[in-house]
Protein backbone atom coordinates (compact mmCIF):
# COMPACT_ATOMS: atom_id res chain seq x y z
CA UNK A 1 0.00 0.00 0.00
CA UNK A 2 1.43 3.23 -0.77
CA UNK A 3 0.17 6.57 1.20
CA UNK A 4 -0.85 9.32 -0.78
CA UNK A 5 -0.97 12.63 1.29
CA UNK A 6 -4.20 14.75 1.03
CA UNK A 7 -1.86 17.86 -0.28
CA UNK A 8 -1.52 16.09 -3.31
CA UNK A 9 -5.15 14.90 -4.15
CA UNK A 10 -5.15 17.35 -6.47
CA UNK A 11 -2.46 16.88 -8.60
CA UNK A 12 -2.06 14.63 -12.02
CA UNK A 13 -2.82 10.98 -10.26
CA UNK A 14 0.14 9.57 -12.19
CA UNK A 15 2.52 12.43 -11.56
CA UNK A 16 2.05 11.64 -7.61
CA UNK A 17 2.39 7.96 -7.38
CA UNK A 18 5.46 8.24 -9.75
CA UNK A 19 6.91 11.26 -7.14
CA UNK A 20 5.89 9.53 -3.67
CA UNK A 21 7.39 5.97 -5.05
CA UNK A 22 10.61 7.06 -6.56
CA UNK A 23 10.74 8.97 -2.96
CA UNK A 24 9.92 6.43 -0.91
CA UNK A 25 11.58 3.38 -2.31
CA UNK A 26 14.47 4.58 -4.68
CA UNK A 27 18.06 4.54 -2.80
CA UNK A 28 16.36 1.60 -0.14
CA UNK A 29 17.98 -1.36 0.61
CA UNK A 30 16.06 -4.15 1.00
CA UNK A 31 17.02 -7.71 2.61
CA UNK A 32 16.77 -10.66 -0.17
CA UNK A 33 16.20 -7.61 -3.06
CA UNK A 34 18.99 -5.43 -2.45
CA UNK A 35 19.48 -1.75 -3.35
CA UNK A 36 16.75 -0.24 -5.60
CA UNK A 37 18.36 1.72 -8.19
CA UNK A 38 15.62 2.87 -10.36
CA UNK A 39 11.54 2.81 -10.22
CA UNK A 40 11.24 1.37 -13.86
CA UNK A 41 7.37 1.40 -14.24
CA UNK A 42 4.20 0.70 -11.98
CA UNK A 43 0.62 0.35 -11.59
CA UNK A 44 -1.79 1.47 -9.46
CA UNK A 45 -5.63 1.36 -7.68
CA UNK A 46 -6.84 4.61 -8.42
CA UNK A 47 -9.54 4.88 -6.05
CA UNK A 48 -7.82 3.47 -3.36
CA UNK A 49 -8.86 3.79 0.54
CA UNK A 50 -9.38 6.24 3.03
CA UNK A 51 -9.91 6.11 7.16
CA UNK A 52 -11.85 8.48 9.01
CA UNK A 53 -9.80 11.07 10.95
CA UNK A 54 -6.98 10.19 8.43
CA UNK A 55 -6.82 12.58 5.12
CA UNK A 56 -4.56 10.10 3.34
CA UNK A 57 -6.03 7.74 0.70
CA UNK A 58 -4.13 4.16 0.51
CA UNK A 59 -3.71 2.49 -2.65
CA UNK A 60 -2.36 -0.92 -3.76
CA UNK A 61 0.37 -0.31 -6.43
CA UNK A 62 2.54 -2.67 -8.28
CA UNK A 63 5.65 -1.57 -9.25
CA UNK A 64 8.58 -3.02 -11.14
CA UNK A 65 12.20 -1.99 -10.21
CA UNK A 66 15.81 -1.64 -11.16
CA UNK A 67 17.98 -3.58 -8.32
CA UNK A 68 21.30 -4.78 -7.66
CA UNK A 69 21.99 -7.39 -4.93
CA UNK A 70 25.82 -7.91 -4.21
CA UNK A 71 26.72 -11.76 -3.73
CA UNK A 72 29.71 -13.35 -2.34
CA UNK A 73 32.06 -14.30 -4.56
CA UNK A 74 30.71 -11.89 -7.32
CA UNK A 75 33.27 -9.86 -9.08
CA UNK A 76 33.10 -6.22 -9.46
CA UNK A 77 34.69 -3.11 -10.40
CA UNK A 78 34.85 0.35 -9.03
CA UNK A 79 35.98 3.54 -8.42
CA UNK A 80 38.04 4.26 -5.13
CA UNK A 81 36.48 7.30 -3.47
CA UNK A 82 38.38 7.23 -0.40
CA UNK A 83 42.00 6.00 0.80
CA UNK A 84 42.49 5.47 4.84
CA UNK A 85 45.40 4.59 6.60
CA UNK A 86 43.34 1.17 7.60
CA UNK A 87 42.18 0.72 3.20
CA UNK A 88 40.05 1.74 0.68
CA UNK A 89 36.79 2.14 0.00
CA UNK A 90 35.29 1.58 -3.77
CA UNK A 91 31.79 2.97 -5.32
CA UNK A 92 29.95 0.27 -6.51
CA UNK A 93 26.80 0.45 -8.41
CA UNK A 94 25.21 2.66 -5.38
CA UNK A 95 26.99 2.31 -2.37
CA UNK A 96 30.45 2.42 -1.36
CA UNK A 97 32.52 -1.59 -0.22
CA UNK A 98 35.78 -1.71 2.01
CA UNK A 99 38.57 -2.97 0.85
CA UNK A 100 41.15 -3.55 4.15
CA UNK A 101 44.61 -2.94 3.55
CA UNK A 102 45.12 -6.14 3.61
CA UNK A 103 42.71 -7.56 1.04
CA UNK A 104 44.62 -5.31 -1.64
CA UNK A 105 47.95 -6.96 -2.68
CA UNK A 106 50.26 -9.50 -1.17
CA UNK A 107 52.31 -6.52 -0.22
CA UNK A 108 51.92 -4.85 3.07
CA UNK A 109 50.67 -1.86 2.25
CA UNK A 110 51.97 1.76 4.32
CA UNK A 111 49.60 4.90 4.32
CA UNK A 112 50.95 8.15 2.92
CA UNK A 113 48.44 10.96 4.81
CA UNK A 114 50.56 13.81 3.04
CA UNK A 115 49.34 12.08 -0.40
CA UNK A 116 46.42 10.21 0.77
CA UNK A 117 47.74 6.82 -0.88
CA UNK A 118 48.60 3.17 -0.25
CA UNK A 119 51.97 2.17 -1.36
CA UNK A 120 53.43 -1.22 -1.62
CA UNK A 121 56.67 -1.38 0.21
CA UNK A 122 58.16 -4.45 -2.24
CA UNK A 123 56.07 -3.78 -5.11
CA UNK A 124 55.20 -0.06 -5.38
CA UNK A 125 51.70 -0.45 -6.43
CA UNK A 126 50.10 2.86 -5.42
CA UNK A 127 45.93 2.88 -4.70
CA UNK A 128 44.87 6.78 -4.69
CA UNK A 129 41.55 8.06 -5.00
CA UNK A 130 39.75 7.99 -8.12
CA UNK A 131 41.57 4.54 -9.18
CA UNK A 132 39.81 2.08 -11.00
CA UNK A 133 40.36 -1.35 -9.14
CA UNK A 134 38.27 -4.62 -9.88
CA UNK A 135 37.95 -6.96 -7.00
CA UNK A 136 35.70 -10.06 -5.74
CA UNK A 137 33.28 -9.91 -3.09
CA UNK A 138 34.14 -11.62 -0.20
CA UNK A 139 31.55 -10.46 2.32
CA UNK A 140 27.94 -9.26 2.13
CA UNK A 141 25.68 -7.87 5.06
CA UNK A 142 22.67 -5.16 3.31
CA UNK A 143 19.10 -4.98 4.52
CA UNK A 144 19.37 -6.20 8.13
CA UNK A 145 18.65 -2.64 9.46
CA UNK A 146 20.08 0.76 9.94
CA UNK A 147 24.06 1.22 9.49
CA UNK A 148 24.73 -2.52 8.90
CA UNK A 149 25.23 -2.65 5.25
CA UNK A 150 28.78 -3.78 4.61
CA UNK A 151 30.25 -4.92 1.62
CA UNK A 152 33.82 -6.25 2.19
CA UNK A 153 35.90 -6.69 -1.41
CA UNK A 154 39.43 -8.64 -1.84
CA UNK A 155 41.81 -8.25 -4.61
CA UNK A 156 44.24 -10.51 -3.71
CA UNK A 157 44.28 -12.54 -6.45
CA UNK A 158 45.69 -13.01 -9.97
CA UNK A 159 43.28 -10.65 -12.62
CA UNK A 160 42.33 -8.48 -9.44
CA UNK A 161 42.91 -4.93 -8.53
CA UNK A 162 44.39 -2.09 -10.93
CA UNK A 163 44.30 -2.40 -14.31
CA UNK A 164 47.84 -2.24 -14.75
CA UNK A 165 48.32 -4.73 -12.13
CA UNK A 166 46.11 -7.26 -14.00
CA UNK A 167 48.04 -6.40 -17.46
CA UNK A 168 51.34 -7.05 -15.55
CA UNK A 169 49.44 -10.52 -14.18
CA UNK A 170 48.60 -11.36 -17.94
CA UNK A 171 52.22 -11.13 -18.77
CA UNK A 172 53.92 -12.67 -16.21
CA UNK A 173 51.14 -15.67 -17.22
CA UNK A 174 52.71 -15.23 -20.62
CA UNK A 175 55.59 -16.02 -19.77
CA UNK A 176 55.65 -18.72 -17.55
CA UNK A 177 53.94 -20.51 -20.62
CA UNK A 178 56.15 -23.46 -21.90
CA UNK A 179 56.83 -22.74 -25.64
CA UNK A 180 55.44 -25.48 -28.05
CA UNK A 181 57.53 -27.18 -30.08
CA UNK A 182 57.60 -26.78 -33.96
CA UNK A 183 57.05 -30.21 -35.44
CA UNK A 184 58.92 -31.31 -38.10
């Protein structure tokens, strides 16, 4: 049932159901759905029902949505929009995973605060903000309640993190490749 407020009753009927659902359910995060992107279409009871001593009038509506439901294991890519000393955190789809400092190479990883980067003390690999980084899922908790949605990524793994680091994983792949023989 969706509650539509008597200070719109007068406005275009499908103007307000669009404007109270895209307000009331877009940016949610529900448990077993996800986060709802995007209010894609719906239907609705026009006439709907009203209680005495309440000016709202309640209506059944059906709507279909645009969600995306992060699953272990899943692999992902984002954008990093923050570096602390303890990791990173990456943008994906609509809400923002941890990576831990030490789910993002094999390398231990020191904190620069004058830069605001991660730096690999045998390898060099830098993570800064705005970095692309691809990385797999490893832990999921959304829709259990208020301030408990976690998302915890890994990239420690061959093909994971930077892109550069995954090009450099290609060719070190390359190369370990035993050269066939030419036959004769």
């Amino acid at each position: 049932m969706v509650k539509i407020p008597p200070s719109r009753l007068g406005d275009p009927v499908r103007e307000v159901f669009k404007s109270v659902l895209k307000d009331r359910y877009e940016g949610m995060v529900m448990e077993g759905i996800g986060y709802i992107i995007l209010l894609v279409d719906y239907s609705f009871d026009p006439v709907g029902q009203i209680s005495p001593g309440d000016g709202h009038s309640y209506h059944r509506v059906r709507a279909k949505v645009l969600t995306y439901c992060p699953e272990v294991n899943e692999v992902v890519e984002g954008r990093v929009v923050e570096v602390e000393e303890f990791g990173v955190f990456v943008r994906l789809v609509t809400t923002d995973a941890l990576m831990h400092v030490s789910q993002i190479t094999d390398d231990y990883m020191d904190y620069n605060s004058s830069q605001g980067i991660l730096i690999g003390r045998q390898t060099k690999r830098i993570v800064q903000k705005n970095d692309w980084i691809r990385a797999r899922i490893a832990a999921v908790s959304i829709g259990k309640g208020a301030m408990t949605d976690k998302i915890g990524l890994t990239a420690r793994q061959p093909f994971l993190g930077k892109p550069e680091w995954i090009e450099e994983d290609i060719k070190k792949l390359a190369g370990e490749r035993p050269k066939q023989e030419a036959k004769a």
